[in-house]
N, C-alpha and C. Protein backbone atom coordinates (compact mmCIF):
# COMPACT_ATOMS: atom_id res chain seq x y z
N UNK A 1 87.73 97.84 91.74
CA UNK A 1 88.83 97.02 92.23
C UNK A 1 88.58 95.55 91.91
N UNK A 2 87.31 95.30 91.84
CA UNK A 2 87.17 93.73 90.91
C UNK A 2 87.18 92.41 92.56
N UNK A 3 87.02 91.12 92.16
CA UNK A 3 86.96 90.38 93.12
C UNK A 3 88.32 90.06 94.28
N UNK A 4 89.16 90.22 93.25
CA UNK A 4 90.72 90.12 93.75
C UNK A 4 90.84 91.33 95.13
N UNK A 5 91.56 90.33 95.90
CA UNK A 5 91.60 91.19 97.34
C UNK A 5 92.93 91.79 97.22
N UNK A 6 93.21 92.79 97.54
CA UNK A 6 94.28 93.84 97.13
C UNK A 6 95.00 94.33 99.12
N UNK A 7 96.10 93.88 99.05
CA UNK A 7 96.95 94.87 100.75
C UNK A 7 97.94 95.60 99.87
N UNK A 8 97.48 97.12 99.74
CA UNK A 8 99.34 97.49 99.66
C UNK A 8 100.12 97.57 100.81
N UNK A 9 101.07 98.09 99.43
CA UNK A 9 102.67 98.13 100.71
C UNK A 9 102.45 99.33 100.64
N UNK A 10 103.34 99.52 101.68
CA UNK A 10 103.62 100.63 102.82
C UNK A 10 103.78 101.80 101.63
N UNK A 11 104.99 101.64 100.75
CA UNK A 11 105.24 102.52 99.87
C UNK A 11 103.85 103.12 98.91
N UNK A 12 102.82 102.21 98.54
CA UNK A 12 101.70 102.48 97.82
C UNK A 12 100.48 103.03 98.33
N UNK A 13 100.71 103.03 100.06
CA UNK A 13 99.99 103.91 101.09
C UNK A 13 100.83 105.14 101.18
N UNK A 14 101.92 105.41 100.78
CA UNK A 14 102.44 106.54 101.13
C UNK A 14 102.38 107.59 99.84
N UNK A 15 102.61 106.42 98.65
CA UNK A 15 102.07 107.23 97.33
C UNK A 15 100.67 107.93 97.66
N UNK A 16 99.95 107.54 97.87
CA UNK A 16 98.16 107.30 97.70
C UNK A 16 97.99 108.71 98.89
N UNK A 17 98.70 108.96 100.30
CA UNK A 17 98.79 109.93 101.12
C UNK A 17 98.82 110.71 100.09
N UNK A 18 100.07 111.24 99.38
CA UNK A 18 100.20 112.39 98.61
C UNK A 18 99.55 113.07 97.60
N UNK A 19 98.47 112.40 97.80
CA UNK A 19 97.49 112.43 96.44
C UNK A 19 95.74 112.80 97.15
N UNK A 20 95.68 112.85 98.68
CA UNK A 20 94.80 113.42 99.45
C UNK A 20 94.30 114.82 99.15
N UNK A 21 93.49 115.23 98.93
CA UNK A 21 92.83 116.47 98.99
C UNK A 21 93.00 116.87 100.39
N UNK A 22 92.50 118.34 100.76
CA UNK A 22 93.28 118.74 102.27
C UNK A 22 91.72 118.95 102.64
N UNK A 23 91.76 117.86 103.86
CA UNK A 23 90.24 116.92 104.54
C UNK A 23 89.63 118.21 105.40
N UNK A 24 90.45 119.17 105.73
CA UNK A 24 89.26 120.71 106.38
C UNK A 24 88.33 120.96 104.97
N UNK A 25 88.53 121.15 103.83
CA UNK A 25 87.66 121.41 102.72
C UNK A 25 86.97 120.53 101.88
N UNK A 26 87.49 119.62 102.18
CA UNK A 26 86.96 118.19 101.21
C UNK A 26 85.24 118.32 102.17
N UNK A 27 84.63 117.63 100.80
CA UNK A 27 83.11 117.70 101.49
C UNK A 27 82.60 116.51 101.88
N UNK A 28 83.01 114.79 101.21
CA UNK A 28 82.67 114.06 101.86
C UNK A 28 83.09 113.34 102.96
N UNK A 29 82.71 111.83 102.98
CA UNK A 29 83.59 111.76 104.50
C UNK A 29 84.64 110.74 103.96
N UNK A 30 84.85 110.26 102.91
CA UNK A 30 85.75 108.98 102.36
C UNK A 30 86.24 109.87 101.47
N UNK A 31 87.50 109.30 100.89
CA UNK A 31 87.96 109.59 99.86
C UNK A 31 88.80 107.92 99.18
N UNK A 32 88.99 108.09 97.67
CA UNK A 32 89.71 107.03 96.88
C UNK A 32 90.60 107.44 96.49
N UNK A 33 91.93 106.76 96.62
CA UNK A 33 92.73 106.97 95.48
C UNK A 33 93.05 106.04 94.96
N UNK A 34 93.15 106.23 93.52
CA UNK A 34 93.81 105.17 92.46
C UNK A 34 95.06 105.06 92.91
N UNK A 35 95.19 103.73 92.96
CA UNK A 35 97.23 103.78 92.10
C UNK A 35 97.32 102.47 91.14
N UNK A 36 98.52 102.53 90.40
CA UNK A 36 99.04 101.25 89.83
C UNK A 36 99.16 100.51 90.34
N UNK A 37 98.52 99.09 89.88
CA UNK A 37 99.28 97.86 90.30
C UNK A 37 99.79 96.41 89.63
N UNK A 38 100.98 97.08 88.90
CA UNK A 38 100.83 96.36 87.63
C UNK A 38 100.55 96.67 86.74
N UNK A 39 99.75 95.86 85.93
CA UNK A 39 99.08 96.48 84.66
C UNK A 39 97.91 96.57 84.93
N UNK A 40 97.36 96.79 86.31
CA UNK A 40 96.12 97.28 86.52
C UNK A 40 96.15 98.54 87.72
N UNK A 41 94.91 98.98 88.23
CA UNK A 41 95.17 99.81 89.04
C UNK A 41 94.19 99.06 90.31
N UNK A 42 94.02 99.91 91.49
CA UNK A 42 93.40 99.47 92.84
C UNK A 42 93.02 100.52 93.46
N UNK A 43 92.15 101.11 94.05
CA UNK A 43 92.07 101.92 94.79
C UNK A 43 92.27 101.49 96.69
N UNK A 44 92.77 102.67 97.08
CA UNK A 44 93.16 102.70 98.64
C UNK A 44 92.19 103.48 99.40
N UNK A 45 91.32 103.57 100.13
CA UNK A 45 90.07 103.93 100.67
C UNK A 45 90.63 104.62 102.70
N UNK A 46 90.20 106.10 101.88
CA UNK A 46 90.48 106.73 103.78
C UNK A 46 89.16 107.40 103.95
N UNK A 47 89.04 107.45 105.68
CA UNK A 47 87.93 108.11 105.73
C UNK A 47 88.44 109.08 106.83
N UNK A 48 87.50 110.54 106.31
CA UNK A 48 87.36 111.73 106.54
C UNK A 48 87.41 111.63 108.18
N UNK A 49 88.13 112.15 109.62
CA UNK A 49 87.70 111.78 110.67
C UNK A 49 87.87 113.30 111.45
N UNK A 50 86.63 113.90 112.23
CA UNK A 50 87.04 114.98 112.73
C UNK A 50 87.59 114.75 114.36
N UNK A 51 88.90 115.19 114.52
CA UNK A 51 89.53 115.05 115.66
C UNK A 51 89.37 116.54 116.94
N UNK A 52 89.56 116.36 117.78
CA UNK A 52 89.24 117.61 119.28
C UNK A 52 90.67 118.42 119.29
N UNK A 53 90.94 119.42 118.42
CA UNK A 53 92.41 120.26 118.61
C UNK A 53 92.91 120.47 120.33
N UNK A 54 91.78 120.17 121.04
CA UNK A 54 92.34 120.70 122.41
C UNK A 54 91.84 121.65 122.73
N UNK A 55 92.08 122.82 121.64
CA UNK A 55 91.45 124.29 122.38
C UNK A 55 90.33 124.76 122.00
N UNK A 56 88.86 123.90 122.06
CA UNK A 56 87.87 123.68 121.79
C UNK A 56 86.94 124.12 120.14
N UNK A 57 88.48 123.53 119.52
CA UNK A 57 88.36 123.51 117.93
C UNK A 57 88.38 122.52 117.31
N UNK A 58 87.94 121.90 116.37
CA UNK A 58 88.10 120.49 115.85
C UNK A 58 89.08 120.52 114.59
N UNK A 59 89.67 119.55 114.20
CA UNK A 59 90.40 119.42 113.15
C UNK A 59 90.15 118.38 112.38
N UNK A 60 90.61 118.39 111.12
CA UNK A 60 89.48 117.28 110.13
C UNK A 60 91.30 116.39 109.60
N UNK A 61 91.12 114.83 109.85
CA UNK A 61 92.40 114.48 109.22
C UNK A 61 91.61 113.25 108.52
N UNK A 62 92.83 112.75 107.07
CA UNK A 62 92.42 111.48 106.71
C UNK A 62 92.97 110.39 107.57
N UNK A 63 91.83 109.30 108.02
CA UNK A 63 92.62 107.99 108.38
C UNK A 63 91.97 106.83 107.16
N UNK A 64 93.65 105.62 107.64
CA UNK A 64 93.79 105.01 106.45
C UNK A 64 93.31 103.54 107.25
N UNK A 65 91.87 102.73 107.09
CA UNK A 65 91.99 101.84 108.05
C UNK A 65 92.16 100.53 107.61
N UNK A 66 92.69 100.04 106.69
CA UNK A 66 93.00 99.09 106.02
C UNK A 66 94.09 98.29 106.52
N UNK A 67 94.96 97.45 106.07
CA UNK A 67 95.87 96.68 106.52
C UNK A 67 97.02 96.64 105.30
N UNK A 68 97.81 96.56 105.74
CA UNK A 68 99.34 96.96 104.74
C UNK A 68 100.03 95.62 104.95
N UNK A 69 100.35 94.95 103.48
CA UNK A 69 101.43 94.00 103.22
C UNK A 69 102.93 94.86 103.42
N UNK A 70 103.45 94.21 104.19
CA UNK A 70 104.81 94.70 104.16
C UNK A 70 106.07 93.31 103.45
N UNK A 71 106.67 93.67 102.53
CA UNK A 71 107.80 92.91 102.33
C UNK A 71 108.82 93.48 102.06
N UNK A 72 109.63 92.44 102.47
CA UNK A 72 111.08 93.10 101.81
C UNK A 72 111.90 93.11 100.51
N UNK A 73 111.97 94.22 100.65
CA UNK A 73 112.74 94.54 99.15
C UNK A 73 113.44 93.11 98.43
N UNK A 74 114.38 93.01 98.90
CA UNK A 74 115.76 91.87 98.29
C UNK A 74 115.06 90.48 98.85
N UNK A 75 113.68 90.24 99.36
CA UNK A 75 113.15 89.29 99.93
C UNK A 75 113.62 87.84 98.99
N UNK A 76 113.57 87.57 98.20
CA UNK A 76 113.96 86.81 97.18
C UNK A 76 115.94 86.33 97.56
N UNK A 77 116.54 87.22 96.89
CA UNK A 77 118.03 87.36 97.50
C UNK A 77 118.03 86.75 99.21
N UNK A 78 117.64 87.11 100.13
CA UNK A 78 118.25 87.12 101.28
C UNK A 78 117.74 85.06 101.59
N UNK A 79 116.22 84.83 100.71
CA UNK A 79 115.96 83.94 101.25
C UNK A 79 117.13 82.49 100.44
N UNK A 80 118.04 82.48 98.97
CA UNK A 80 118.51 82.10 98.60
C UNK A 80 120.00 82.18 99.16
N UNK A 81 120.18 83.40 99.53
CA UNK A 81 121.92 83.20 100.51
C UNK A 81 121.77 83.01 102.10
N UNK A 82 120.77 83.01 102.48
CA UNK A 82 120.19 83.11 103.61
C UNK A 82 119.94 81.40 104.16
N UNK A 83 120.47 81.09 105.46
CA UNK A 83 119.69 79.81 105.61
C UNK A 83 118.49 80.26 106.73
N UNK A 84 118.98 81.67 107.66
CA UNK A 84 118.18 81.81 108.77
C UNK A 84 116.89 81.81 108.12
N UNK A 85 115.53 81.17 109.21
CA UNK A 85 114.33 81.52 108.53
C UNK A 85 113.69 82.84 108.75
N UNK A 86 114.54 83.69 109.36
CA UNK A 86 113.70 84.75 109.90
C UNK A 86 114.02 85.92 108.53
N UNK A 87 114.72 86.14 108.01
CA UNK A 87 115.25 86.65 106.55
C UNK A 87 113.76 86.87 105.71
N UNK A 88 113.43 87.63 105.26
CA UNK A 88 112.23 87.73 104.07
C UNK A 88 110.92 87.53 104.41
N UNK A 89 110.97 87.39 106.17
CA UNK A 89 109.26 87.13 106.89
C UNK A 89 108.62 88.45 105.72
N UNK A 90 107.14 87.96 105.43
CA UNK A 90 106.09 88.33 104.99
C UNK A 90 105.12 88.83 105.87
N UNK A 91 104.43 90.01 106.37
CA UNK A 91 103.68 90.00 107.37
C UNK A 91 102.32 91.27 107.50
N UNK A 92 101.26 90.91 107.87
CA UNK A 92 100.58 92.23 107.59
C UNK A 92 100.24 93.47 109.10
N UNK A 93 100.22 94.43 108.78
CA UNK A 93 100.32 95.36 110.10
C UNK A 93 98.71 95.56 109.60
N UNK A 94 98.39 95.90 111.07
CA UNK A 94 96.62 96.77 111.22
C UNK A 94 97.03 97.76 111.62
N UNK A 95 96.46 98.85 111.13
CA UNK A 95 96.91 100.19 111.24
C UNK A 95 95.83 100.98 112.02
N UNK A 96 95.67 101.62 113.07
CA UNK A 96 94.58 101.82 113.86
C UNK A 96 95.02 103.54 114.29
């Protein structure tokens, strides 16, 4: 991923989900996925977490613990016809 600090968006965490191996069989505890970004790529980093089913079985899921840029689509557009400042906020979520 190089020195450059990388947040995807929401959409490039949801790509990167679909591309998970299924975490009951996977053997380590992280997994990477590539995606595009640009004319380069980045990887998105989850780790393996075993959860308590309740009925004294465990279940194995990926979590994603990183932080997600969210913007808006037409962000550009809304801020040029737009005088409100609240139009095209930029903002990052922690995902826990």
């Amino acid at each position: 991923m190089g020195n450059r600090r990388f947040l995807p968006s929401f959409e490039q965490v949801k790509s990167a989900i679909e591309e998970l191996p299924d975490p009951a069989s996977y053997e380590s505890s992280e997994c990477s996925v590539a995606i595009k970004t640009g004319s380069s790529t980045s990887e998105i980093d989850f780790k393996r977490v075993k959860f308590n089913a309740g009925d004294g079985n465990s279940i194995f899921r990926w979590v994603y613990e990183g932080k997600i840029m969210i913007r808006s689509s037409d962000m550009g557009k809304k801020r040029k016809k737009s005088k409100d400042k609240d139009d095209g906020v930029v903002f990052s979520v922690s995902m826990r």
